[in-house]
C-alpha atoms as a PDB file:
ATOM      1  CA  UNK A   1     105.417 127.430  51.278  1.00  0.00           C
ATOM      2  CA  UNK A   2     102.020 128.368  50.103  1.00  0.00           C
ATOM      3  CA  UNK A   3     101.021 131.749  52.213  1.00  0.00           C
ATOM      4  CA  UNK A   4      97.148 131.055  51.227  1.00  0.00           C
ATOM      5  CA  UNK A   5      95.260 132.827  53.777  1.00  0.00           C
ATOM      6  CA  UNK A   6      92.471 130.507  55.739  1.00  0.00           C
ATOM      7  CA  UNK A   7      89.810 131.744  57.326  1.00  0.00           C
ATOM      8  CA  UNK A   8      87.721 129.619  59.870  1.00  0.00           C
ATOM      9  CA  UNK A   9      84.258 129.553  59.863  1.00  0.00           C
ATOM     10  CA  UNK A  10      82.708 127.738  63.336  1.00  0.00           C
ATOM     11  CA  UNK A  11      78.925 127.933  63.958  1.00  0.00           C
ATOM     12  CA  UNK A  12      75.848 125.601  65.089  1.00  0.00           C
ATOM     13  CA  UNK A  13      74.336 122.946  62.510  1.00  0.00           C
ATOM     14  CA  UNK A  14      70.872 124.301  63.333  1.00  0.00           C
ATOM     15  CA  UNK A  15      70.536 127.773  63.357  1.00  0.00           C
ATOM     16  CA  UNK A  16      67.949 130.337  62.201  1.00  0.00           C
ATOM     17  CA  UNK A  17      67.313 132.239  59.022  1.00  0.00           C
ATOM     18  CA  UNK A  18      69.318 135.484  60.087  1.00  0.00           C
ATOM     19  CA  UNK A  19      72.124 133.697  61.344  1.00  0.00           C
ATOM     20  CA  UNK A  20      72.386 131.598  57.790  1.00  0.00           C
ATOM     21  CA  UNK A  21      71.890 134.934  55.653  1.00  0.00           C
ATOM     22  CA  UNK A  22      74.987 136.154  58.000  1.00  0.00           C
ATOM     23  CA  UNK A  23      77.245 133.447  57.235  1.00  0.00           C
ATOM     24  CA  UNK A  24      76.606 133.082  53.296  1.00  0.00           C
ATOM     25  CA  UNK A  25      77.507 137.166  53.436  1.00  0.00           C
ATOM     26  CA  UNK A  26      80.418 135.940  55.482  1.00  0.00           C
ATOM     27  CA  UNK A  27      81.324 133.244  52.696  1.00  0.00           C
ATOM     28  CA  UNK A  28      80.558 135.183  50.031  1.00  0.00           C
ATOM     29  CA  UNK A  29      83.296 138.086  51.625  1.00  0.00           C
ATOM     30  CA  UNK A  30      85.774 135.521  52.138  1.00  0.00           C
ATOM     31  CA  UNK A  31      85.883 134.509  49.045  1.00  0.00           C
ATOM     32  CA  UNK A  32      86.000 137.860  47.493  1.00  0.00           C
ATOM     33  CA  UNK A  33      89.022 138.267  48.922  1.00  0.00           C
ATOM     34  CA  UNK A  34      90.761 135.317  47.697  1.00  0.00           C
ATOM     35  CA  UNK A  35      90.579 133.541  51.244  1.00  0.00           C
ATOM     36  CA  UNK A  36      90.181 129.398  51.597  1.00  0.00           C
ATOM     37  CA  UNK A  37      87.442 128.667  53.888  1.00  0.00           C
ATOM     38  CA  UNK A  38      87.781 126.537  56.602  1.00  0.00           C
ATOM     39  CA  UNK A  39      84.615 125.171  58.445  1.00  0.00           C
ATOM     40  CA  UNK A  40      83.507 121.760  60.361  1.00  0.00           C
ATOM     41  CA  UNK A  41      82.114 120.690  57.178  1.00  0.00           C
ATOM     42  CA  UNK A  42      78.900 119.929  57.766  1.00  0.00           C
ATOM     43  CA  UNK A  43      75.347 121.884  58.032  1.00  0.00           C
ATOM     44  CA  UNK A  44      73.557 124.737  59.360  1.00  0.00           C
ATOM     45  CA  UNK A  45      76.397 127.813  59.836  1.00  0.00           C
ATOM     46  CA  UNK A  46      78.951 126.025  58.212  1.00  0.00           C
ATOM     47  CA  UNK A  47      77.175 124.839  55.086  1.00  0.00           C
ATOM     48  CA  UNK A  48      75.685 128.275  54.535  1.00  0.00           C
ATOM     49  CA  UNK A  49      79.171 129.950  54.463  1.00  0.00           C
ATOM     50  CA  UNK A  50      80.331 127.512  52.484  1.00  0.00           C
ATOM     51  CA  UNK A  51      77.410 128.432  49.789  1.00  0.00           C
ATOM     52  CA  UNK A  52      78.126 132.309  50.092  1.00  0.00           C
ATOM     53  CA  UNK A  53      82.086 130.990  49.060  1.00  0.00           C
ATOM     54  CA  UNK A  54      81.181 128.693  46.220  1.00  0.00           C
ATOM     55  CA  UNK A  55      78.716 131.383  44.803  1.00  0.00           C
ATOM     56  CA  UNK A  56      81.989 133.937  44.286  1.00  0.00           C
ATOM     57  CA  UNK A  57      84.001 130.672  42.901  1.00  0.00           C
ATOM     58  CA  UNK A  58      86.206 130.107  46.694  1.00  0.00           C
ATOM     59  CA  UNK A  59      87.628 127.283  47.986  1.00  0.00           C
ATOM     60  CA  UNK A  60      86.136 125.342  50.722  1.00  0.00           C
ATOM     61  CA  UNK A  61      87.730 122.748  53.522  1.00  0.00           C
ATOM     62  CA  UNK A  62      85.577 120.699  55.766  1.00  0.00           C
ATOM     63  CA  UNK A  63      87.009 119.229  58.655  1.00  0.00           C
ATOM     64  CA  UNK A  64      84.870 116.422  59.670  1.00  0.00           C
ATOM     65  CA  UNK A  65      83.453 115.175  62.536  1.00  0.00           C
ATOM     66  CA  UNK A  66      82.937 111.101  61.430  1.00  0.00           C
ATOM     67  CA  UNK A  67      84.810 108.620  59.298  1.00  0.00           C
ATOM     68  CA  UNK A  68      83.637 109.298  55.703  1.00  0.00           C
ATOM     69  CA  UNK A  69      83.867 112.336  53.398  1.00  0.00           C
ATOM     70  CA  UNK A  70      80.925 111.695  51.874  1.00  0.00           C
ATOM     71  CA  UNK A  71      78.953 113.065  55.774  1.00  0.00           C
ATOM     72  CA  UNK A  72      79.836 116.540  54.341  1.00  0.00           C
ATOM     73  CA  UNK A  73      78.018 119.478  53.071  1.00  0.00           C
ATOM     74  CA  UNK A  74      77.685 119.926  49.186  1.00  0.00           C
ATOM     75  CA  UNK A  75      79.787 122.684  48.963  1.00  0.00           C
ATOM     76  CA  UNK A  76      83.245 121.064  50.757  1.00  0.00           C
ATOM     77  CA  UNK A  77      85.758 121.056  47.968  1.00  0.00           C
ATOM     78  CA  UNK A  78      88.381 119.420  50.672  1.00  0.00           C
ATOM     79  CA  UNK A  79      86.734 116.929  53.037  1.00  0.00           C
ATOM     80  CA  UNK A  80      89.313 116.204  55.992  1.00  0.00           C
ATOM     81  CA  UNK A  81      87.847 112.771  57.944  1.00  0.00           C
ATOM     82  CA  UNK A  82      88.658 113.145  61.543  1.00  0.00           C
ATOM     83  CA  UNK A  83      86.597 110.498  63.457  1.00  0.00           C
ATOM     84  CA  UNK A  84      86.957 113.215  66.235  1.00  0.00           C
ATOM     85  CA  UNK A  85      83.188 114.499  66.710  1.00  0.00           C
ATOM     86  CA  UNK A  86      83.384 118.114  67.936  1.00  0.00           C
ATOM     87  CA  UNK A  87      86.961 117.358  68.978  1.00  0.00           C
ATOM     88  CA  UNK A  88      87.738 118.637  64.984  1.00  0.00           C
ATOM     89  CA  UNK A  89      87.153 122.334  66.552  1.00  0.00           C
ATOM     90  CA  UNK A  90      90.661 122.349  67.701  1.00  0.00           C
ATOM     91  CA  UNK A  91      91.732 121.669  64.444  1.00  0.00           C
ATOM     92  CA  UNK A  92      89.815 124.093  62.824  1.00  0.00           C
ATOM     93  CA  UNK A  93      90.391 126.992  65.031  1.00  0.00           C
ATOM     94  CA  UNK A  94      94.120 125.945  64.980  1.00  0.00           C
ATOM     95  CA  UNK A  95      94.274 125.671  61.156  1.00  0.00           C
ATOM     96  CA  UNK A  96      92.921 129.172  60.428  1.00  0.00           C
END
């Protein structure tokens, strides 16, 4: 069984500069510590961490809110369709 540490990343889709230089540091730490990130997949908080991960080479996981991968952010290396809208939440704070 693969003990690969996940760590979830939940935040808004529009969100202000601070906040988004706070979750690329946050992505960026993950990373760095040889953590998968785990986020909702999409913009704002979740494609900033996401970013900060890819910059230091992580893994990312997106679990999405619609029916097609291709809705997610640029930096998903793992997009999970859900067709559950914010209902995916559950799934991502249960996952990590």
């Amino acid at each position: 069984m693969n003990k690969q540490k996940i760590i979830g990343v939940v935040g808004a889709g529009d969100a202000g500069e601070e906040d988004l230089k706070l979750a690329l540091a946050v992505g960026e730490a993950i990373a760095r510590r040889g953590y998968t990130l785990l986020c909702g997949g999409m913009g704002g908080i979740m494609e900033a961490a996401c970013r900060g991960a890819k910059s230091e080479d992580g893994t990312t996981i997106g679990i999405l809110p619609g029916n097609s991968k291709h809705e997610c952010n640029p930096y998903i290396d793992y997009p999970i369709v859900t067709g559950m809208g914010h209902g995916r939440n559950v799934i991502v704070a249960g996952s990590s």
